[in-house]
Protein backbone atom coordinates (compact mmCIF):
# COMPACT_ATOMS: atom_id res chain seq x y z
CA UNK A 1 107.02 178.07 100.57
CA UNK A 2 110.53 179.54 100.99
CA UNK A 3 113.44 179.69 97.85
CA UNK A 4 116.77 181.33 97.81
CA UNK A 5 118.91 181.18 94.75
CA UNK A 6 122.03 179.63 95.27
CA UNK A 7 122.96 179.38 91.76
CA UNK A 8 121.90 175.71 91.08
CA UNK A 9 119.13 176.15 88.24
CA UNK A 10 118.15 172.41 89.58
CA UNK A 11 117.13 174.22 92.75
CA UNK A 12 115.27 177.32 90.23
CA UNK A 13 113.14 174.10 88.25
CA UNK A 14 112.23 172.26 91.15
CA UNK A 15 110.64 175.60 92.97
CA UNK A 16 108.75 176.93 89.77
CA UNK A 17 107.06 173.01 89.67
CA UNK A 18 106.55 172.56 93.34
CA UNK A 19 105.22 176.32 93.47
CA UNK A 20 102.42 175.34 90.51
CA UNK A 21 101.46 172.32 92.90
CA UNK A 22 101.29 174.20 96.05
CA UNK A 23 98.50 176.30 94.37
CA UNK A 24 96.69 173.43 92.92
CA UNK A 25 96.90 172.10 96.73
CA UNK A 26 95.11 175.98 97.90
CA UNK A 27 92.41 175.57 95.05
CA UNK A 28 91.68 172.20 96.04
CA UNK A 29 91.17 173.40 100.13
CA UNK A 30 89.30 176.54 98.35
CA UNK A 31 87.32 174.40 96.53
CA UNK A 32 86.23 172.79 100.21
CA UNK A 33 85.59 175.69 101.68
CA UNK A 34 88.74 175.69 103.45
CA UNK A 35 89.79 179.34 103.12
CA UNK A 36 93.17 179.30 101.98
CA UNK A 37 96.23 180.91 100.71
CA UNK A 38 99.87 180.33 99.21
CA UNK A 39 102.72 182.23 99.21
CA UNK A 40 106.07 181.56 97.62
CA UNK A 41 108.99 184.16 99.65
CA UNK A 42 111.86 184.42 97.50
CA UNK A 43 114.65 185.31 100.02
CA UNK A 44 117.15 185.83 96.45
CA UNK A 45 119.05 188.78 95.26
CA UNK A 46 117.16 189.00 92.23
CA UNK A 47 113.63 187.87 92.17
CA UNK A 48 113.19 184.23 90.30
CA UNK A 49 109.44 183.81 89.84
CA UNK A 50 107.03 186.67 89.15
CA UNK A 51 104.00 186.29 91.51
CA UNK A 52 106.32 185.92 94.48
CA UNK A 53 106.73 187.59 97.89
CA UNK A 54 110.66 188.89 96.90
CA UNK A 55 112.11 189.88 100.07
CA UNK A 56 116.42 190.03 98.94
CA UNK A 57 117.82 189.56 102.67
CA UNK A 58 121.94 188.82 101.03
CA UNK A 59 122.56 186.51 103.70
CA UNK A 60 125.90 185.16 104.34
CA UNK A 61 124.47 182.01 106.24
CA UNK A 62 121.72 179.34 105.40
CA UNK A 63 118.93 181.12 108.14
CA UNK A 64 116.44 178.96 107.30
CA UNK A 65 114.69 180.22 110.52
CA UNK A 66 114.84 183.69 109.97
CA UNK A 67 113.32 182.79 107.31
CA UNK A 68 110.18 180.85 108.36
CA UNK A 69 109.73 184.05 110.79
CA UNK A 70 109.46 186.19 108.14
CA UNK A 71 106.30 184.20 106.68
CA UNK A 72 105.03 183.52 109.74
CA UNK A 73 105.02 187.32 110.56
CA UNK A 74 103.98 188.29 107.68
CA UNK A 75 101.23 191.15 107.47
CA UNK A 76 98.99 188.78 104.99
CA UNK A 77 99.69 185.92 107.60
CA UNK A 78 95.98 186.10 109.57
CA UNK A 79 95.79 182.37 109.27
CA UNK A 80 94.68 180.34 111.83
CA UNK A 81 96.71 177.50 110.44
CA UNK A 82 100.24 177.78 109.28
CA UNK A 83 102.05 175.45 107.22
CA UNK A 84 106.13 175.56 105.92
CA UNK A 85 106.86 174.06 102.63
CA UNK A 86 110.09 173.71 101.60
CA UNK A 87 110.29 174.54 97.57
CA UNK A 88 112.08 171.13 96.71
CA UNK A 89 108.36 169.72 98.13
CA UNK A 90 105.04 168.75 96.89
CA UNK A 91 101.69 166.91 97.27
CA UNK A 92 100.29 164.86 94.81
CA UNK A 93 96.81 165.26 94.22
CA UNK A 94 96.03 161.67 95.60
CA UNK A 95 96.67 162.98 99.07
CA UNK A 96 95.23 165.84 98.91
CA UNK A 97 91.86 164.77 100.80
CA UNK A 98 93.71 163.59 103.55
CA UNK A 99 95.71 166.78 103.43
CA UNK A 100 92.19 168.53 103.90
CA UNK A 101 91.88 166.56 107.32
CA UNK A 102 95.03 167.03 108.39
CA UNK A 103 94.04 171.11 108.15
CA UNK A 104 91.37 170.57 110.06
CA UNK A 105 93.13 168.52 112.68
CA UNK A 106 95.67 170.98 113.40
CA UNK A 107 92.81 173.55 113.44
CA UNK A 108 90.13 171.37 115.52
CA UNK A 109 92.62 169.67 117.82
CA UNK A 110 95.15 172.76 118.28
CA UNK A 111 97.90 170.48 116.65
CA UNK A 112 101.20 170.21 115.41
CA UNK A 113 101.77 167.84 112.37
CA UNK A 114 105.31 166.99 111.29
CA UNK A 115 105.95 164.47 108.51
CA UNK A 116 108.61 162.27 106.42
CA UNK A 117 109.25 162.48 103.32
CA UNK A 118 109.87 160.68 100.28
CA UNK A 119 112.96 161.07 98.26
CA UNK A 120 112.76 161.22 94.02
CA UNK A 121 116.87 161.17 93.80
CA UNK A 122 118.58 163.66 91.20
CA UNK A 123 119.22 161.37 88.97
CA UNK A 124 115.80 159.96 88.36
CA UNK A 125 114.18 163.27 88.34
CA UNK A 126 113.46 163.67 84.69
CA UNK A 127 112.33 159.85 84.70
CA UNK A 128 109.45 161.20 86.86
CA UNK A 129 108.89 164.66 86.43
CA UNK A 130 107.87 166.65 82.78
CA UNK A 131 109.35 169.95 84.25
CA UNK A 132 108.01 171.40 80.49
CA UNK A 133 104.31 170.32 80.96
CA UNK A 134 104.60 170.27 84.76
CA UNK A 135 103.71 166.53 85.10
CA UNK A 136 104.40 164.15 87.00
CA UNK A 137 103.96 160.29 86.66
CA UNK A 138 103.08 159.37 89.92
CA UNK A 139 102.01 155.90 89.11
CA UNK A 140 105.72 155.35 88.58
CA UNK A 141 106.44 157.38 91.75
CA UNK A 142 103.88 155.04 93.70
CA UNK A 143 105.12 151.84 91.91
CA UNK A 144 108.70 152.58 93.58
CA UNK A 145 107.65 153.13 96.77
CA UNK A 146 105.53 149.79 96.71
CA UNK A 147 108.95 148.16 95.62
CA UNK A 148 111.21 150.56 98.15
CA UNK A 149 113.70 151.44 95.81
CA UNK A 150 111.89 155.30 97.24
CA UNK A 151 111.35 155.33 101.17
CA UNK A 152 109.90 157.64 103.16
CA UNK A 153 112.76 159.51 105.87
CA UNK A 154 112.42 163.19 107.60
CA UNK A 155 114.76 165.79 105.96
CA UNK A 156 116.83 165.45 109.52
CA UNK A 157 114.99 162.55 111.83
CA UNK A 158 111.75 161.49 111.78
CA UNK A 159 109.32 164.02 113.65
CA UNK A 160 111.10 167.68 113.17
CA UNK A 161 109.97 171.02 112.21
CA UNK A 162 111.75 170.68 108.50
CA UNK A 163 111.02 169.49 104.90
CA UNK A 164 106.83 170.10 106.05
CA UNK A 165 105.02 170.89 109.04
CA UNK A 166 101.40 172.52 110.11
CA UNK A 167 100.64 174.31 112.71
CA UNK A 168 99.00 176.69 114.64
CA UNK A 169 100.30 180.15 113.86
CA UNK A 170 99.05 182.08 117.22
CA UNK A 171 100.45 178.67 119.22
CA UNK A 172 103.96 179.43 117.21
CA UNK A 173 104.08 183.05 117.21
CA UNK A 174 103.68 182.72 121.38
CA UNK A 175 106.73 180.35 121.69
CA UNK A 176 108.89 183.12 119.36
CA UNK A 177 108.41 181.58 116.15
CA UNK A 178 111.87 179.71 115.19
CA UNK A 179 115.27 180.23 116.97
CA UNK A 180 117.19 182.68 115.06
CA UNK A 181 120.27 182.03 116.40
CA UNK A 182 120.52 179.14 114.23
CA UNK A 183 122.92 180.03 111.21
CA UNK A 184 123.78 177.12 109.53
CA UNK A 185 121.95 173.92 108.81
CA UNK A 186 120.37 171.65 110.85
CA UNK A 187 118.44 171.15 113.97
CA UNK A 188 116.38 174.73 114.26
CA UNK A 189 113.53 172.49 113.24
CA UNK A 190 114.10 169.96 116.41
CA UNK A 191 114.39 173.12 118.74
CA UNK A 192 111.02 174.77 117.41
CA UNK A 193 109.43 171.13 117.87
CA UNK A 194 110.63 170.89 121.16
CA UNK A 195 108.93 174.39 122.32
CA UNK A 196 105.47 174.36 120.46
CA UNK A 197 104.91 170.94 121.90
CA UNK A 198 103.60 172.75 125.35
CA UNK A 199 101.46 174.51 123.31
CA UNK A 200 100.09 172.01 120.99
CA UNK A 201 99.70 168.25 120.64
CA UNK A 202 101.64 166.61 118.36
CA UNK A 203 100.81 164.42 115.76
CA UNK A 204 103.75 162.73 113.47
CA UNK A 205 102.10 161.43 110.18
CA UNK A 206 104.06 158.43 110.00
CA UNK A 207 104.71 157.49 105.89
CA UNK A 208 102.85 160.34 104.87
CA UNK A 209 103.83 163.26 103.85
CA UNK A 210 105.38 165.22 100.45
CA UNK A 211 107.51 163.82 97.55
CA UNK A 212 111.30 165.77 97.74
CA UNK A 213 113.14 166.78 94.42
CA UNK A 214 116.24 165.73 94.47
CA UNK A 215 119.28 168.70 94.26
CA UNK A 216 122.71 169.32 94.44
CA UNK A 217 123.99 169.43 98.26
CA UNK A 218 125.92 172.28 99.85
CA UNK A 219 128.22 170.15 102.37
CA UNK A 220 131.27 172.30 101.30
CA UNK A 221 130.05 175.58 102.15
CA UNK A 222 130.61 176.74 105.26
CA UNK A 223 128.44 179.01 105.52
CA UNK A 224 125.75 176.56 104.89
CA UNK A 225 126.49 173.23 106.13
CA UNK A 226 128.37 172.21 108.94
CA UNK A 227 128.61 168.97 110.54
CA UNK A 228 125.64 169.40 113.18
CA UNK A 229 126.15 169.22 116.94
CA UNK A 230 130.46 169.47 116.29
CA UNK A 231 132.32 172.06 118.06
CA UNK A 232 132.59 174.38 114.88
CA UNK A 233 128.32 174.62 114.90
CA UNK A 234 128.51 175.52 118.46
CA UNK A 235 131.12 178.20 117.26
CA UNK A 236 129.03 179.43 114.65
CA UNK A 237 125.29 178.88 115.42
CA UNK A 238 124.47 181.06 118.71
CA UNK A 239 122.54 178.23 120.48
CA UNK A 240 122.24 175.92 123.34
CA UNK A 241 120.89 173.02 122.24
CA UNK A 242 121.63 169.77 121.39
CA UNK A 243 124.13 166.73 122.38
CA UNK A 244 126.00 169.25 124.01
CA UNK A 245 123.63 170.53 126.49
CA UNK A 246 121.73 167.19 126.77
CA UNK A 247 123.34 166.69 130.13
């Protein structure tokens, strides 16, 4: 799981409950005799939640895939399997048998599994989630997805690299791990996906996959957001990829 502070304590009280579920999810697999293990990196300037993996990097841009390369290289990283969650995310225990066998897929199968997910807006986050207790009513959750007032979507197109994915980690580390030369946000996941997919087989869990926490957006920093694929990205994100090299 990955966090960096930007100030939003929305952002801070979604991590701290998704973190609490991610290790329910690791004692569950445990419990299977699934060896396991969790780890929350706190990329921050101060360090947010005690039994983290604080590594302060002071970034000026978003670097989500610097990031994910840091966990993935990790010196506790000897997984076979390796799986990216971002710390708006979490399973509900209901899926977490079928999470079990999606482990073992990736594992058994030498897979990659990306997912969508399903959206709890900001506004209705407090209707769902006791962030005191660390609760969640997920009959209500379940009873709004029957209805689809929530829907399942991808955090940028069904089938990427972002929001969730599993994977092998010897099958990623051999393609490079993620591009670094993307700054800002938005389509590093698409460009991993595209090179770990001659290396694995790929398997898109089609409505399955983690509830999101809704949060503030960061559309007006630059340094974080800019309109992917426009000639400002290819300015600032040192890639060639995309619409523009489609051709």
């Amino acid at each position: 799981m990955l966090f960096w502070d930007n100030g939003d304590p929305v952002r801070l009280e979604n991590t701290k409950f998704c973190w609490i579920k991610a290790k329910e999810l690791v004692s569950f697999l445990i419990s299977k005799d699934i060896p396991s293990k969790a780890y929350l990196f706190d990329f921050s300037s101060n360090k947010n939640i005690d039994d983290s993996i604080h590594i302060p990097l002071n970034e000026q841009y978003y670097q989500r895939s610097k990031k994910i390369n840091f966990a993935l290289n990790h010196p506790e990283n000897n997984s076979d399997v390796f799986a990216i969650i971002d710390s708006d995310c979490y399973f509900h225990k209901s899926y977490f048998d079928e999470f079990k066998e999606d482990i073992l897929l990736s594992h058994n199968q030498n897979a990659v599994l990306t997912y969508q997910l399903i959206d709890i807006p900001l506004d209705k986050r407090y209707q769902f989630i006791d962030f005191n207790l660390n609760q969640e009513k997920y009959e209500d959750v379940e009873s709004n997805i029957q209805q689809q007032n929530f829907i399942y979507r991808h955090s940028a197109g069904f089938g990427t690299m972002g929001g969730f994915f599993i994977c092998g980690t010897k099958a990623l580390k051999e393609v490079g791990g993620f591009n670094e030369g993307f700054l800002t946000w938005g389509a590093e996941d698409d460009e991993a996906l595209m090179r770990i997919k001659n290396k694995q087989a790929w398997f898109t869990k089609h409505n399955k996959g983690p509830i999101h926490l809704g949060h503030s957006k960061n559309l007006n920093d630059p340094f974080y957001h800019i309109p992917v694929y426009s000639d400002k990205y290819y300015e600032v994100n040192q890639v060639k990829f995309g619409r523009k090299y489609d051709s």
